[in-house]
PDB file of N, CA and C in Angstrom:
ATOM      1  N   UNK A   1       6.689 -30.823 -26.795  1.00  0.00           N
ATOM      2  CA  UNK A   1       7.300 -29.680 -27.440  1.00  0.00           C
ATOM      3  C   UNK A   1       6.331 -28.498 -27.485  1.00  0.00           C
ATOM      4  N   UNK A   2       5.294 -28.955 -27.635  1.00  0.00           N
ATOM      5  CA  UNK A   2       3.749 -27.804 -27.864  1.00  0.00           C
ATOM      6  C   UNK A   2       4.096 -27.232 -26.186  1.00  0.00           C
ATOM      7  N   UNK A   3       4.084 -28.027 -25.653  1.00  0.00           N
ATOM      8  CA  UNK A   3       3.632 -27.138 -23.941  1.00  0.00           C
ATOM      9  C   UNK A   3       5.157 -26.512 -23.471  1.00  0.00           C
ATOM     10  N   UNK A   4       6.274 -26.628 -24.225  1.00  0.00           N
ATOM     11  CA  UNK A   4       7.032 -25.841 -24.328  1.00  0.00           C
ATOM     12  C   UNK A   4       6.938 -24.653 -24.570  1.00  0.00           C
ATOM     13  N   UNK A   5       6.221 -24.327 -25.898  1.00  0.00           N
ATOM     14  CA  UNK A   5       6.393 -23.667 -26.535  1.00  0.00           C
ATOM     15  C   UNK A   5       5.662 -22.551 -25.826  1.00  0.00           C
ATOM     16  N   UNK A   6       4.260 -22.972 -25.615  1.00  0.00           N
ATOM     17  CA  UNK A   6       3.725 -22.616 -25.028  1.00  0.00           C
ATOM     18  C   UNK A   6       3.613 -22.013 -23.602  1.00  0.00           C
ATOM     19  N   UNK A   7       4.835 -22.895 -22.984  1.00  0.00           N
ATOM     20  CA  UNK A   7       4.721 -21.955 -21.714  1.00  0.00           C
ATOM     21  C   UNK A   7       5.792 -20.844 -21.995  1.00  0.00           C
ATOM     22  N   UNK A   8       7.073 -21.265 -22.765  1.00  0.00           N
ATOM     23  CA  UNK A   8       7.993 -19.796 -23.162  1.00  0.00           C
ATOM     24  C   UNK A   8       7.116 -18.355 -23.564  1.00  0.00           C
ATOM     25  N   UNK A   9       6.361 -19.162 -24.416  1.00  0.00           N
ATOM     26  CA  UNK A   9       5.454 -17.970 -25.158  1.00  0.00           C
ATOM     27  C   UNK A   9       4.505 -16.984 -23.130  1.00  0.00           C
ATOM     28  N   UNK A  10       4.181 -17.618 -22.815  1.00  0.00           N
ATOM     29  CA  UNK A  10       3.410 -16.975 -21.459  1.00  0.00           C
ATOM     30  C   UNK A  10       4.289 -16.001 -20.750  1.00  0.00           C
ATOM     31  N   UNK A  11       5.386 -16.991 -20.736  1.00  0.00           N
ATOM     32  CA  UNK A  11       6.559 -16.335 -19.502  1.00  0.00           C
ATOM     33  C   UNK A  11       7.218 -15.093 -20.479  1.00  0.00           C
ATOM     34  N   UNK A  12       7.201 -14.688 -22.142  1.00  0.00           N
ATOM     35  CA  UNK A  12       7.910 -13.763 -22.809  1.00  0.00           C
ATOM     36  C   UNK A  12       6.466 -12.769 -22.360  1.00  0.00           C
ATOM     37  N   UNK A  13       5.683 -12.985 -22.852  1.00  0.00           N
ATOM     38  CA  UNK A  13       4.239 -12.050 -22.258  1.00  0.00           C
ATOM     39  C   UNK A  13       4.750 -11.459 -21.139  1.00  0.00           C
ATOM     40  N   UNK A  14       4.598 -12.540 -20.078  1.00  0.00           N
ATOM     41  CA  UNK A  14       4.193 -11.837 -18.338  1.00  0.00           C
ATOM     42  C   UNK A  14       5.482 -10.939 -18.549  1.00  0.00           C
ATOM     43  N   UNK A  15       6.346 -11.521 -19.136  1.00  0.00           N
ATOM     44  CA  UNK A  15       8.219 -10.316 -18.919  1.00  0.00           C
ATOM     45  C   UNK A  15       7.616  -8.900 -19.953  1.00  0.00           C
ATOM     46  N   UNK A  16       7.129  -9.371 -20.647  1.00  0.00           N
ATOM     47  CA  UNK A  16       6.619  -8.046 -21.821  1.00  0.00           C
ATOM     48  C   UNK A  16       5.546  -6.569 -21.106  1.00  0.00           C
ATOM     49  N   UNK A  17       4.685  -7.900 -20.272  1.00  0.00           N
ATOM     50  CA  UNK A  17       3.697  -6.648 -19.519  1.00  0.00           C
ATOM     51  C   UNK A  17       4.233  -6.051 -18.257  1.00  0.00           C
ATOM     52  N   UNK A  18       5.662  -6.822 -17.887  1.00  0.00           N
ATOM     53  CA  UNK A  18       6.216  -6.255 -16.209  1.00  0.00           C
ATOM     54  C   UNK A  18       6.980  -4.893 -16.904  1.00  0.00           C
ATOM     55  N   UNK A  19       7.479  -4.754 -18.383  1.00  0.00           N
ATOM     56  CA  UNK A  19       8.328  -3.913 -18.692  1.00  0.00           C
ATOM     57  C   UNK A  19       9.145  -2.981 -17.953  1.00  0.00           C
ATOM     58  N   UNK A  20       9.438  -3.775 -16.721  1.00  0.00           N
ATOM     59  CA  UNK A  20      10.851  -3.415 -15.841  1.00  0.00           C
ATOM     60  C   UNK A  20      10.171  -1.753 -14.923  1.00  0.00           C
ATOM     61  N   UNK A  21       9.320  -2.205 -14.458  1.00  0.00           N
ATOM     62  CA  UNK A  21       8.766  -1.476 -13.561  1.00  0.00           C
ATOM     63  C   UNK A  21       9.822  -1.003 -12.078  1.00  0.00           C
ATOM     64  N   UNK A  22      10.178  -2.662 -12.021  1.00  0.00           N
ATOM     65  CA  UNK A  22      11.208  -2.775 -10.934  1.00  0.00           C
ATOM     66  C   UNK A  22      12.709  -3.964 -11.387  1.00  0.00           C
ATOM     67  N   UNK A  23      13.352  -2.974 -10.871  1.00  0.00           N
ATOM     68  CA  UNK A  23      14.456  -4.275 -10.883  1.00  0.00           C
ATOM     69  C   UNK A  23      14.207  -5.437 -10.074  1.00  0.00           C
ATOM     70  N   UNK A  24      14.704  -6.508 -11.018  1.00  0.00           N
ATOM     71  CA  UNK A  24      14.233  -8.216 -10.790  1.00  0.00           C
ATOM     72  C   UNK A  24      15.051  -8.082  -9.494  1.00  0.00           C
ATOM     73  N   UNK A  25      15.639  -7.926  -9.240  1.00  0.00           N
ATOM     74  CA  UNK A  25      16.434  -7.521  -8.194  1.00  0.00           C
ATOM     75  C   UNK A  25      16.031  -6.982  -6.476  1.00  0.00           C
ATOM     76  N   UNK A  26      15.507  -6.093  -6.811  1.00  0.00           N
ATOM     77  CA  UNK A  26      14.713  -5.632  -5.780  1.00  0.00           C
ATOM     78  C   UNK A  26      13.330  -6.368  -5.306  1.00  0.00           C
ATOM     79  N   UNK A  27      13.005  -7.319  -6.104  1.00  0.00           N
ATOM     80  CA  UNK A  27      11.945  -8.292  -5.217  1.00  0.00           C
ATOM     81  C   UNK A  27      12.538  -8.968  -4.472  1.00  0.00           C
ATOM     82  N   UNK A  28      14.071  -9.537  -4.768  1.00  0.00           N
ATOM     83  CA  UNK A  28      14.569 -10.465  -3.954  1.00  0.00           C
ATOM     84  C   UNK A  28      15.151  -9.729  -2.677  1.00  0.00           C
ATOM     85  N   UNK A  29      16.069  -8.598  -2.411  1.00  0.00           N
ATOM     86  CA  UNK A  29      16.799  -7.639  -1.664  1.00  0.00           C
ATOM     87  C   UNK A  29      15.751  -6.858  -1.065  1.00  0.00           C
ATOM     88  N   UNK A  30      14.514  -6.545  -1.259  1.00  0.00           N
ATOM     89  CA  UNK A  30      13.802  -5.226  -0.808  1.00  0.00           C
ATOM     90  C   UNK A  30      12.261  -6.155  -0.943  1.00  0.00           C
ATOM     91  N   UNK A  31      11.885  -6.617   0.177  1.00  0.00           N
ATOM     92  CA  UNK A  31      10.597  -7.356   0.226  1.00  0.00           C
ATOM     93  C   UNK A  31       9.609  -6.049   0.174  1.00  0.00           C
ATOM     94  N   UNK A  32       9.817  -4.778   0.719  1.00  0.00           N
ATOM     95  CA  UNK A  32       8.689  -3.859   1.062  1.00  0.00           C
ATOM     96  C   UNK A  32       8.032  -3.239  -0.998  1.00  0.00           C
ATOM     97  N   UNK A  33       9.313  -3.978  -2.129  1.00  0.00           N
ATOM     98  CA  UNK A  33       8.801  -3.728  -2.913  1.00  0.00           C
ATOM     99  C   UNK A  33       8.037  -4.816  -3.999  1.00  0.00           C
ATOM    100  N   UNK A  34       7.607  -5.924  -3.077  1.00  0.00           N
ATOM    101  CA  UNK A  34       6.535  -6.913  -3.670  1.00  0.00           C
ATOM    102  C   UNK A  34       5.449  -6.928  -2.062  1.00  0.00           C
ATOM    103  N   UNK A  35       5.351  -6.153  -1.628  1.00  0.00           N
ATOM    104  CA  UNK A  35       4.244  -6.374  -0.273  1.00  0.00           C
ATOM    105  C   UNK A  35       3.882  -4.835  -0.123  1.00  0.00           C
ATOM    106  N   UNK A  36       2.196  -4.410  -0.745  1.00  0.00           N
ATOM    107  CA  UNK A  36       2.290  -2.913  -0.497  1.00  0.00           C
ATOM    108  C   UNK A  36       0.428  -2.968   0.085  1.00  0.00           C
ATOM    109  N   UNK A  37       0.496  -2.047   1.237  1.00  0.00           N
ATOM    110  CA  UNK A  37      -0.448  -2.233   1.832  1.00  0.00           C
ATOM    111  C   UNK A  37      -1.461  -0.900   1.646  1.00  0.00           C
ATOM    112  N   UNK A  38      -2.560  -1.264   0.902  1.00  0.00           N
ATOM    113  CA  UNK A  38      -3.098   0.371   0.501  1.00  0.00           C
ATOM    114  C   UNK A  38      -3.862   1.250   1.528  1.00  0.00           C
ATOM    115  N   UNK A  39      -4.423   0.607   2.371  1.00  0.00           N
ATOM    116  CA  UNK A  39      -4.771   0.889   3.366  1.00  0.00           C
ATOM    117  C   UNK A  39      -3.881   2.097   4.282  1.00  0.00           C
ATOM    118  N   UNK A  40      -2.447   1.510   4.656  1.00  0.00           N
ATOM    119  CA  UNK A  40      -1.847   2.176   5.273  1.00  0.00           C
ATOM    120  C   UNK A  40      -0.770   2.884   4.610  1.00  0.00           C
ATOM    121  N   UNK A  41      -1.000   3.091   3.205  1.00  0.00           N
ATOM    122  CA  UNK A  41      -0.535   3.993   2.077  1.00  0.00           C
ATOM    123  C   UNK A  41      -1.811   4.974   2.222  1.00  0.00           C
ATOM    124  N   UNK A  42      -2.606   4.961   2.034  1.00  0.00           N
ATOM    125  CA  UNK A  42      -3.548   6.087   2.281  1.00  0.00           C
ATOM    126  C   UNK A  42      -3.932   7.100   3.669  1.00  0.00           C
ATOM    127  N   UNK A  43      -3.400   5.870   4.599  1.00  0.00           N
ATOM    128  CA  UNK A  43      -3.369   6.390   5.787  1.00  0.00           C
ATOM    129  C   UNK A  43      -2.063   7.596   5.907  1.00  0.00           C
ATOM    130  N   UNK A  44      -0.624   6.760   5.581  1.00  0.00           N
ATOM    131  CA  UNK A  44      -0.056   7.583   5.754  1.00  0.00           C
ATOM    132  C   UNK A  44       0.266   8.673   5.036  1.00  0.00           C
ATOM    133  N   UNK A  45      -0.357   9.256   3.684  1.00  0.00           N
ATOM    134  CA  UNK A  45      -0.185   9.897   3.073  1.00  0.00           C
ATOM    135  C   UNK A  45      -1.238  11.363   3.221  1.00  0.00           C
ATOM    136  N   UNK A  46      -2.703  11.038   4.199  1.00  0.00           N
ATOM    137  CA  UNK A  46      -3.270  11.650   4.533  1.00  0.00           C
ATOM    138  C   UNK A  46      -2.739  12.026   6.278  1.00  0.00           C
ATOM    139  N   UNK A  47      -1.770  11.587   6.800  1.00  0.00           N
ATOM    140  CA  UNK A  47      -1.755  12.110   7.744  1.00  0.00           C
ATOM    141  C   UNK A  47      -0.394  12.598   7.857  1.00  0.00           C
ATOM    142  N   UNK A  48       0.637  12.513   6.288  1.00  0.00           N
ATOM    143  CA  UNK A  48       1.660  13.690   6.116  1.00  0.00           C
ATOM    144  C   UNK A  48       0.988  14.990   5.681  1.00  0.00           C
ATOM    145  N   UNK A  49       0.008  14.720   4.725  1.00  0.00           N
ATOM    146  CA  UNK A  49      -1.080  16.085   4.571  1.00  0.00           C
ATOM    147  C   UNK A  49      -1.316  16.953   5.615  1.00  0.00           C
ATOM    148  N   UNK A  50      -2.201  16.341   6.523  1.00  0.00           N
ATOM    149  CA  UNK A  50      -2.435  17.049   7.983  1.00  0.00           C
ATOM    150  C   UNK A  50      -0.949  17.431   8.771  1.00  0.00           C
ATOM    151  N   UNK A  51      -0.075  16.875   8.716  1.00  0.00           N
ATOM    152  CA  UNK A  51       1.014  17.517   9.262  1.00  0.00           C
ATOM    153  C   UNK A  51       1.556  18.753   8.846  1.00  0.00           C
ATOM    154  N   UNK A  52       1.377  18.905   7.241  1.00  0.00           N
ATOM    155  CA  UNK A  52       1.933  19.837   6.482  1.00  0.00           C
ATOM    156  C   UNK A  52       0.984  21.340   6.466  1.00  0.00           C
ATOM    157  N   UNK A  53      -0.706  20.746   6.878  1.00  0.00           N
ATOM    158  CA  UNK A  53      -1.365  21.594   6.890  1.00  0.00           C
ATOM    159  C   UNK A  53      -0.927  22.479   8.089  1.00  0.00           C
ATOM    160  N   UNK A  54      -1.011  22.116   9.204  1.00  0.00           N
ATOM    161  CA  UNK A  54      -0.194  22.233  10.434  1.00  0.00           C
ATOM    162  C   UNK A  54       0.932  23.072  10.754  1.00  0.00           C
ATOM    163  N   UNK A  55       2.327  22.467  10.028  1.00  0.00           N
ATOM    164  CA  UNK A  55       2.791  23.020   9.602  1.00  0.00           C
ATOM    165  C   UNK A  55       3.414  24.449   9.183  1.00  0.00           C
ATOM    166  N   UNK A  56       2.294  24.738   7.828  1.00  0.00           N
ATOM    167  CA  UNK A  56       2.093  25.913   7.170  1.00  0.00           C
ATOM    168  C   UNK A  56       1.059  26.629   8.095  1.00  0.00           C
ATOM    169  N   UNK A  57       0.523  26.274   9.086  1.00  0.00           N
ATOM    170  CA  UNK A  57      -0.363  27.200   9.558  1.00  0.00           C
ATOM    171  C   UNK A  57      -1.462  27.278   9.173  1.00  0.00           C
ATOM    172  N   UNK A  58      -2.130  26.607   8.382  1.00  0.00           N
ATOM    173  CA  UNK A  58      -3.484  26.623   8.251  1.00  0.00           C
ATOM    174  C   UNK A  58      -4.243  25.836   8.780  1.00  0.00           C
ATOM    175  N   UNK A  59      -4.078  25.077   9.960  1.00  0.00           N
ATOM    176  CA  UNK A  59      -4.640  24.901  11.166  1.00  0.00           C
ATOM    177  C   UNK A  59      -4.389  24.596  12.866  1.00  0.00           C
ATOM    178  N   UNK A  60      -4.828  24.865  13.641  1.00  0.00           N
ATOM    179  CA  UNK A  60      -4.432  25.210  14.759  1.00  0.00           C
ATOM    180  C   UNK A  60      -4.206  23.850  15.379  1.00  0.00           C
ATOM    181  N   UNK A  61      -3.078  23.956  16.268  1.00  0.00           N
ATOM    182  CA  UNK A  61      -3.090  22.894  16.946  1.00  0.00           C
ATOM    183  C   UNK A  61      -4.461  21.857  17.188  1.00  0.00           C
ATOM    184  N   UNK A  62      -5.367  22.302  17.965  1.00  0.00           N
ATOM    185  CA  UNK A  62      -6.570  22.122  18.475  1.00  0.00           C
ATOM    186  C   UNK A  62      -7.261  21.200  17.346  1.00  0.00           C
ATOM    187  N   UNK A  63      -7.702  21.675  16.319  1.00  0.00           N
ATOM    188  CA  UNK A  63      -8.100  21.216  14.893  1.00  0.00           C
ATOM    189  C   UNK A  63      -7.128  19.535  14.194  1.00  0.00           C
ATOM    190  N   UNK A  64      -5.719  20.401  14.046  1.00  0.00           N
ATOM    191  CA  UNK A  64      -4.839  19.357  13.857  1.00  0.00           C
ATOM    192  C   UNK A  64      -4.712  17.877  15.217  1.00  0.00           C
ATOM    193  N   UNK A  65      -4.942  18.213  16.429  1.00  0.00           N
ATOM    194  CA  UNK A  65      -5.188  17.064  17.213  1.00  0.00           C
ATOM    195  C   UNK A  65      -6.280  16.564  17.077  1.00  0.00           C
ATOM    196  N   UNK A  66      -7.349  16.948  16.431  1.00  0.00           N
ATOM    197  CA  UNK A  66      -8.762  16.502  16.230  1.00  0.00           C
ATOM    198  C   UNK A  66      -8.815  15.935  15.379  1.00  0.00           C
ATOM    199  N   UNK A  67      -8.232  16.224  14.289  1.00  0.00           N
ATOM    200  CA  UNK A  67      -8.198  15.538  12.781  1.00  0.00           C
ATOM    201  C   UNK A  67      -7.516  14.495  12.574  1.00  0.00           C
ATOM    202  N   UNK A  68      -5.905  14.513  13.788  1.00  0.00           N
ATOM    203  CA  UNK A  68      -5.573  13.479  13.955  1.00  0.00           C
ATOM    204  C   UNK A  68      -5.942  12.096  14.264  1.00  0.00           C
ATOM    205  N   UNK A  69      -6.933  12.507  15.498  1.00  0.00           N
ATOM    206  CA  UNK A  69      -7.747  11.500  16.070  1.00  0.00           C
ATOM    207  C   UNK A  69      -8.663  10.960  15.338  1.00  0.00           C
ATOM    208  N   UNK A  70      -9.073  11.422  14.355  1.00  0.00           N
ATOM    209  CA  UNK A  70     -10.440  11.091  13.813  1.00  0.00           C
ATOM    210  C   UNK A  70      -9.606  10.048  12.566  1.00  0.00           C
ATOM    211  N   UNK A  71      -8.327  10.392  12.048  1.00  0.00           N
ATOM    212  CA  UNK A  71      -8.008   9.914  11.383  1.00  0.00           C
ATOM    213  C   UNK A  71      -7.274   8.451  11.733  1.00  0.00           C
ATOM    214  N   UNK A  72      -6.537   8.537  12.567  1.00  0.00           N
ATOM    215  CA  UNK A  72      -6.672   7.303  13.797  1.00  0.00           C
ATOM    216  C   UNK A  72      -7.478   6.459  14.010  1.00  0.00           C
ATOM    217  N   UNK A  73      -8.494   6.732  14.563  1.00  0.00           N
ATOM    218  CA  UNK A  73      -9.827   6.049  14.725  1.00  0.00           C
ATOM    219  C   UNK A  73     -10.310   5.394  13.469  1.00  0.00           C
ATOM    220  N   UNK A  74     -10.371   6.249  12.323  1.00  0.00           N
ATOM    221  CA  UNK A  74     -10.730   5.695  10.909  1.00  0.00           C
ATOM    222  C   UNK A  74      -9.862   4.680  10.308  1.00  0.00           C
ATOM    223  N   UNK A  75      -8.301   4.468  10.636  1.00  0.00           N
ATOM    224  CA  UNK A  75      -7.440   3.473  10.468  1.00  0.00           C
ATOM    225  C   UNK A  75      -8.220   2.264  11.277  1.00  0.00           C
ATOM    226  N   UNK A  76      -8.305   2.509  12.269  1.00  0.00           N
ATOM    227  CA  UNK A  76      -8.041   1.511  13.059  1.00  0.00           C
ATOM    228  C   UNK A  76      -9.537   0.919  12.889  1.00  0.00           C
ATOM    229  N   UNK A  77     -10.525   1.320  12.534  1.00  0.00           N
ATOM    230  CA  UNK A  77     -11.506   1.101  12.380  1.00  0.00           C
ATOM    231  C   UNK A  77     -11.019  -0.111  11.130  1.00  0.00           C
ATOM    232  N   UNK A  78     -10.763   0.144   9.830  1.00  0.00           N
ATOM    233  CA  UNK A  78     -10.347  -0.427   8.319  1.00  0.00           C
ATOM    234  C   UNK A  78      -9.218  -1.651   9.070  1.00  0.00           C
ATOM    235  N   UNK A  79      -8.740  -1.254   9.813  1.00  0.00           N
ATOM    236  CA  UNK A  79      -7.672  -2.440  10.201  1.00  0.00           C
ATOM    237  C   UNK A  79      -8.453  -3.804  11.007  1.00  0.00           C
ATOM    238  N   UNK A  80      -9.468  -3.494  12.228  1.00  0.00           N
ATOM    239  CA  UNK A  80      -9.772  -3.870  13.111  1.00  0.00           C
ATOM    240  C   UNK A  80     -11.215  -4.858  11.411  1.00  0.00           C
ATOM    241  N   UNK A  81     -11.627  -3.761  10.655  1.00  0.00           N
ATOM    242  CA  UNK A  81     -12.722  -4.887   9.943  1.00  0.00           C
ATOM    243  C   UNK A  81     -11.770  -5.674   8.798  1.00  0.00           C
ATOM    244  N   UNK A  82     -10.610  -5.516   8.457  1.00  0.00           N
ATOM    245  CA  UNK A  82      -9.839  -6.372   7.799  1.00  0.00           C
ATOM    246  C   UNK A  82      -9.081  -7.777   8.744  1.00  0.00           C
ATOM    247  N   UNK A  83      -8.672  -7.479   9.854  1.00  0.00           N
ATOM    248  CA  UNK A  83      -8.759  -8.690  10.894  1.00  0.00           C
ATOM    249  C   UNK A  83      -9.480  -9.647  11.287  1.00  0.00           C
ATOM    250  N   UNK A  84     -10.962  -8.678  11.024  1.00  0.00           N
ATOM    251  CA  UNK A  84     -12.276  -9.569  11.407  1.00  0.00           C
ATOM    252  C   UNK A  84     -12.657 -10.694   9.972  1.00  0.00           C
ATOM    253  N   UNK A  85     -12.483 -10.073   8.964  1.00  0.00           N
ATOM    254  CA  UNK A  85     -12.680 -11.086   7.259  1.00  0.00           C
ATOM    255  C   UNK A  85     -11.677 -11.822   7.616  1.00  0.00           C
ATOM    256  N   UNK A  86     -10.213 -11.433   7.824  1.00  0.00           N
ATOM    257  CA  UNK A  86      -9.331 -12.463   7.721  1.00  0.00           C
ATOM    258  C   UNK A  86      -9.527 -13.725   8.718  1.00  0.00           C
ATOM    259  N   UNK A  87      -9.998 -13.354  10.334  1.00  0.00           N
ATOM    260  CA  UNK A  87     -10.007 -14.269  10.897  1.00  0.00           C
ATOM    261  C   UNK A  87     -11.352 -15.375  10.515  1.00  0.00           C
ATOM    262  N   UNK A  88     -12.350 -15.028   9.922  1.00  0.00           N
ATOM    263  CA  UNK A  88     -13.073 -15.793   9.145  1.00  0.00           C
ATOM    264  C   UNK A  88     -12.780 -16.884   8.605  1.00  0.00           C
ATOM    265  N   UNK A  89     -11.912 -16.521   7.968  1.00  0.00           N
ATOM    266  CA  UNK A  89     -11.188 -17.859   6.781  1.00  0.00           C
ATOM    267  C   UNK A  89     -10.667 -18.218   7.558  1.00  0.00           C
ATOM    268  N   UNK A  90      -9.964 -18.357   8.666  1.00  0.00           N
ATOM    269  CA  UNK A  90      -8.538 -19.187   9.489  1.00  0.00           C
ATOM    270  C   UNK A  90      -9.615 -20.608   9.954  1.00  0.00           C
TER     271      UNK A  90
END
């Protein structure tokens, strides 16, 4: 009865601290909102930036293909040393 009690009491917590961030719902229907990758959240949020800079004109093609690349390269760099830890453990 104690480890009853006890685990209700955990599971009213963990529901107390999720305070409906997301519908219970959408973990089951929408996997992209229990799997979030920060890496390529930062990526892509710095390279809607550079588009927008672009864009608006405050930088030239030339610049904006450069920045692109560099930003590219810097992904793939973070991707290529997160492959390398993971294949470690396998």
């Amino acid at each position: 009865m104690k480890k009853l009690i006890l685990i209700l009491s955990i599971l009213f917590i963990a529901g107390c601290s999720y305070a409906g961030r997301e519908p219970w719902h959408n973990y089951l229907h929408v996997p992209r909102a229990w799997l979030m990758d920060p890496h390529f959240s930062e990526y892509k949020q710095a390279r809607e930036q550079l588009e927008l800079e672009h864009i608006k004109g405050k930088c030239s093609y030339v610049e904006y293909k450069e920045k692109m690349q560099q930003l590219n390269m810097k992904y793939q760099e973070e991707v290529n040393k997160r492959e390398e830890t993971l294949s470690f453990f396998e």
